[in-house]
Each structure stands twice: as C-alpha cells, then as structure tokens.
Protein backbone atom coordinates (compact mmCIF):
# COMPACT_ATOMS: atom_id res chain seq x y z
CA UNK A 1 -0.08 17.64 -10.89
CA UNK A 2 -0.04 15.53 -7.77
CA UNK A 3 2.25 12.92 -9.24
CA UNK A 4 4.66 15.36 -11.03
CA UNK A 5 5.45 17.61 -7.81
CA UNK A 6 3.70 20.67 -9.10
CA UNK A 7 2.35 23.11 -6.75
CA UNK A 8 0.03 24.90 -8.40
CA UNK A 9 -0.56 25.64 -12.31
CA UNK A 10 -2.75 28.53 -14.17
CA UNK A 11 -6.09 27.49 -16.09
CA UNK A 12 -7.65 30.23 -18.66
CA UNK A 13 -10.75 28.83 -19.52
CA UNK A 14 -13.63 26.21 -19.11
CA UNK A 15 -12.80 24.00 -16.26
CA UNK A 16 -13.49 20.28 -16.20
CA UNK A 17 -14.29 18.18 -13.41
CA UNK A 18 -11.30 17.02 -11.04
CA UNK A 19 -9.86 16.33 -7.60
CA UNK A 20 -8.30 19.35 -7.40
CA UNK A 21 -8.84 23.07 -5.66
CA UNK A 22 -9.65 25.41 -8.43
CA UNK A 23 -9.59 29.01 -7.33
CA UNK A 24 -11.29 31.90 -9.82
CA UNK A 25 -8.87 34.34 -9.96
CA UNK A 26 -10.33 36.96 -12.45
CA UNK A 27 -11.75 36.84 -15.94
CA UNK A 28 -10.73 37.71 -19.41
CA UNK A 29 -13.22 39.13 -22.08
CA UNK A 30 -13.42 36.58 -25.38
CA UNK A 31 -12.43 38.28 -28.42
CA UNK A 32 -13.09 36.65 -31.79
CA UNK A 33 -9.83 37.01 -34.61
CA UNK A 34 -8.57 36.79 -37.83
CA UNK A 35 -5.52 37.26 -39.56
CA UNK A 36 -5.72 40.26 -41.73
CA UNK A 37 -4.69 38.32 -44.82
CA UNK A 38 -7.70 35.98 -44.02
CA UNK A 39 -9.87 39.01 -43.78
CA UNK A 40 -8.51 40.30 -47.30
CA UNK A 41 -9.30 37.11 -48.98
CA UNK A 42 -12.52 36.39 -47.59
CA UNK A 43 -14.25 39.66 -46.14
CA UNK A 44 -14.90 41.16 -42.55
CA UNK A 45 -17.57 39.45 -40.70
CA UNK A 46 -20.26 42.09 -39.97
CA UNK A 47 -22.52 40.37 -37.67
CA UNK A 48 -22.46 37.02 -35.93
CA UNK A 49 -24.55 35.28 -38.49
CA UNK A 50 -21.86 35.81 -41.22
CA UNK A 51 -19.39 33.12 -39.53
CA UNK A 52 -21.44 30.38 -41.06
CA UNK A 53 -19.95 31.77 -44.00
CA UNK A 54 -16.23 31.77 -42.64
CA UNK A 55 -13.74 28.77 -41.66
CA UNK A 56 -13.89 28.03 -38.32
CA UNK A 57 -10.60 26.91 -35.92
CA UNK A 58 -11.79 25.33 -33.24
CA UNK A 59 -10.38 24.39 -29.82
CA UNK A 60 -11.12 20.65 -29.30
CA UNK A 61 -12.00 20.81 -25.64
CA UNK A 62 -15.49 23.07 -26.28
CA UNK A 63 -18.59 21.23 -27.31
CA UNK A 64 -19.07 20.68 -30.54
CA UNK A 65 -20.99 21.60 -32.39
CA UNK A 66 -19.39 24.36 -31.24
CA UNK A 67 -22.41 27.79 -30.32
CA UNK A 68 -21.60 31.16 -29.15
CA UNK A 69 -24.11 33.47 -27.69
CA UNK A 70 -23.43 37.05 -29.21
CA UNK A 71 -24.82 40.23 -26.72
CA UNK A 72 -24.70 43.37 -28.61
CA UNK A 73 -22.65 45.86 -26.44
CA UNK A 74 -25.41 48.72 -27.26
CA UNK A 75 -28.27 46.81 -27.11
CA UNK A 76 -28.07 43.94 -25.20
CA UNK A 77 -29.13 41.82 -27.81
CA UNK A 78 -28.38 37.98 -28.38
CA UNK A 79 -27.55 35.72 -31.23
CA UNK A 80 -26.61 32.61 -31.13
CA UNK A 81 -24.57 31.36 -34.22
CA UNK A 82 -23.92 27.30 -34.54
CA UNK A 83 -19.68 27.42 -36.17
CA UNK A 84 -18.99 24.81 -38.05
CA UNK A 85 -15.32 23.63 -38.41
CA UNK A 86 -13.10 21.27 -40.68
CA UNK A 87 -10.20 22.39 -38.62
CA UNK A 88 -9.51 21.13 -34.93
CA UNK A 89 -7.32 21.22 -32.33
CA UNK A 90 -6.18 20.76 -28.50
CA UNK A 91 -3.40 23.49 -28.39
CA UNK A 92 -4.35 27.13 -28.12
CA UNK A 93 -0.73 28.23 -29.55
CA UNK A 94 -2.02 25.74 -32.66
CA UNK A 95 -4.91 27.90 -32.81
CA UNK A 96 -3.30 31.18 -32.82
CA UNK A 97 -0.72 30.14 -35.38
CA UNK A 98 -3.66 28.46 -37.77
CA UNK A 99 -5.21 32.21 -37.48
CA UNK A 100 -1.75 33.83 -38.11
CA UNK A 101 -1.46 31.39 -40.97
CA UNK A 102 -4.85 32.77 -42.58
CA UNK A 103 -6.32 29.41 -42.09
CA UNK A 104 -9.90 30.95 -40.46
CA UNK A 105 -11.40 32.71 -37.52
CA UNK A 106 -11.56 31.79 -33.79
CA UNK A 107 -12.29 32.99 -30.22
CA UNK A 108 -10.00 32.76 -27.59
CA UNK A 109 -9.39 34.78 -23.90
CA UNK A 110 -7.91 38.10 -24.68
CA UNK A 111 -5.61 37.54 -22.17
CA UNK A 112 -4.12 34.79 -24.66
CA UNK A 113 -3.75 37.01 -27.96
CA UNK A 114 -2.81 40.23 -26.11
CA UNK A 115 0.76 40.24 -28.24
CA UNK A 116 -0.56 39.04 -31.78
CA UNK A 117 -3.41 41.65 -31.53
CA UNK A 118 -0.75 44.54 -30.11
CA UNK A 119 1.26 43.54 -33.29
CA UNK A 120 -1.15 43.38 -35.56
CA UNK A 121 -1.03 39.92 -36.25
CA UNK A 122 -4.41 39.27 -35.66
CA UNK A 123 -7.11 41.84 -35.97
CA UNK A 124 -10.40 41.54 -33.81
CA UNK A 125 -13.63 41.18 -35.09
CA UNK A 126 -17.44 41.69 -34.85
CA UNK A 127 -16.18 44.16 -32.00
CA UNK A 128 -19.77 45.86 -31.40
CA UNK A 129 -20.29 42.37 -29.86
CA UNK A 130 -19.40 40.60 -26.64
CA UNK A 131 -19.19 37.10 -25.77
CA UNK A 132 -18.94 35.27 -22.20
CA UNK A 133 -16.02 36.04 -20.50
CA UNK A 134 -13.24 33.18 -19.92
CA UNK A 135 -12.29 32.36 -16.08
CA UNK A 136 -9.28 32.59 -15.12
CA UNK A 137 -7.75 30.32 -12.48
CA UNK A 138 -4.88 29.24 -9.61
CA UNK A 139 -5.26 25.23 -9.66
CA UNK A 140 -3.63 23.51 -6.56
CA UNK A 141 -3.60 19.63 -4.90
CA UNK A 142 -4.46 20.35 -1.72
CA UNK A 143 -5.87 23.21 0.64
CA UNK A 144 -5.45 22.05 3.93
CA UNK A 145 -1.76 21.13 3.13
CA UNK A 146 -0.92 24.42 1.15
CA UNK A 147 3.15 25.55 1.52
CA UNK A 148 3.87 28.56 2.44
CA UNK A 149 5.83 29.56 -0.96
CA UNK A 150 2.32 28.60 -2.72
CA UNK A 151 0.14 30.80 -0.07
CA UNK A 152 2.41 33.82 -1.27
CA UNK A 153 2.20 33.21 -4.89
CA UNK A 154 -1.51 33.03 -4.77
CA UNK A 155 -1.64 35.91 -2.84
CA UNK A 156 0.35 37.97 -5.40
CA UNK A 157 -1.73 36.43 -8.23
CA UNK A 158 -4.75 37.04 -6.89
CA UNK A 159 -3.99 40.79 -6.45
CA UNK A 160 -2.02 41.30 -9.62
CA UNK A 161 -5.09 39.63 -11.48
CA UNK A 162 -7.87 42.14 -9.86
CA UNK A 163 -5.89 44.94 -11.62
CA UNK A 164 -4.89 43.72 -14.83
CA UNK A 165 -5.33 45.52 -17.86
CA UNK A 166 -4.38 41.74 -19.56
CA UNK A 167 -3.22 44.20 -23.32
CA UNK A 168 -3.24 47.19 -24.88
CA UNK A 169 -6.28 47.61 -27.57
C-alpha cells in the first residue's frame, strides 16, 4: 500500500499480520452456498455433517484442513465439520464463479454474495445454522500522519457500515 500511494483499502475477512493500522469497521454474517444446479445434481445438505459428502471450494488463505464450527440458531448447539477440498483458490470472485459454475459448495461473507444470492444464482444453505461472522475492515499506512480526505472517508465508512443491511434475503 505504502509503496503504491494508496491511502487506505477495505479487508472482508481474516486479517494477517502486518505493519499497517487495521480498523474493524463492522461484521458480516458467513453464509454457506451452492449453485442450484449443484444442489439438483447432488442433494441439499441438511446438517453440517453432510458436507463431507459434498465438493468443497475453498479459499486458499484459511487453514487447511479447512474446519467450521456450526451453532444451531435455536439451540445453540455446535458441530464442527473437517471440509475436504480438491478445488483451491486465492480469489473470492474465483470462488463465487466455481459455485455459479456448479463446481461445489463454499462459505464466504454475505456481504460478498449479496447480488448472486438476490438473483438467485446461488442459493444458501444449512440456514438453521450460523457460522462466525467475517470482520470487516478500513486498512491504512499510518495514523499519526492520516490526510484529511482519508479522516472523512473513514468517518463515512464507519457510519455507513454500523447501519448496513449488506443484501436483501
């Protein structure tokens, strides 16, 4: 960022360590999705323990193996399901367009599907259940040395993020 001018940049997700000023801005809820033609050809996940059963697309920066922890929005339950995938990558938009594609299921920030699940491109699933939300957040250089122009953006983003309803469900 430093070296290429920019001010400040937007980070959805798990942050890794660095130099510079992260600043949590809100959160968005995970969701986990399919492409209905995926779902057609290979059935509806029920419960979190039928993904072992299901092609996985995973994001290359999380851990792998890859575990999510599963609460059950009624009773507060947890499961923790191990994914396994064959398919991998570092681009989000390469994950959404492998799920549009009917190449598996994934989990991403809501806040990052809002359009594909508005249009029906991608369904959610296992929807009784919740997973930890994703941060959201402004990423700058320097805060002693912040311009003015930045200051003002931040501000704005900061309150336009405590009120966002990030899609329509």
């Amino acid at each position: 960022m430093v070296e290429e001018g920019i001010d400040l940049t937007i980070r959805i997700g798990w942050l890794q360590d660095s130099n510079l000023i992260a600043k949590k801005l809100c959160s968005s809820p995970t969701l986990v999705f399919a492409s209905n033609d995926y779902l057609a050809r290979y059935g509806t996940p029920k419960i979190p323990e039928d993904l072992v059963h299901h092609q996985w697309i995973n994001l290359s920066i999380l851990p792998s193996p890859l575990k999510w922890l599963f609460t059950h929005k009624t009773t507060r339950n947890t499961t923790q399901v191990q994914v396994n995938s064959s398919l991998k990558t570092n681009s989000v938009d390469a994950v959404v367009s492998a799920a549009q594609s009917g190449l598996g299921i994934s989990a991403l920030a809501k806040l990052g599907i809002c359009e594909q699940i508005y249009t029906g491109k991608l369904t959610p699933i296992l929807t009784d259940y919740e997973l930890d939300p994703v941060g959201v957040y402004a990423v700058y250089p320097h805060k002693e040395h912040l311009p003015p122009k930045v200051r003002i953006f931040l501000d704005f983003l900061e309150k336009r993020c405590r009120n966002a309803a990030w899609c329509k469900t």
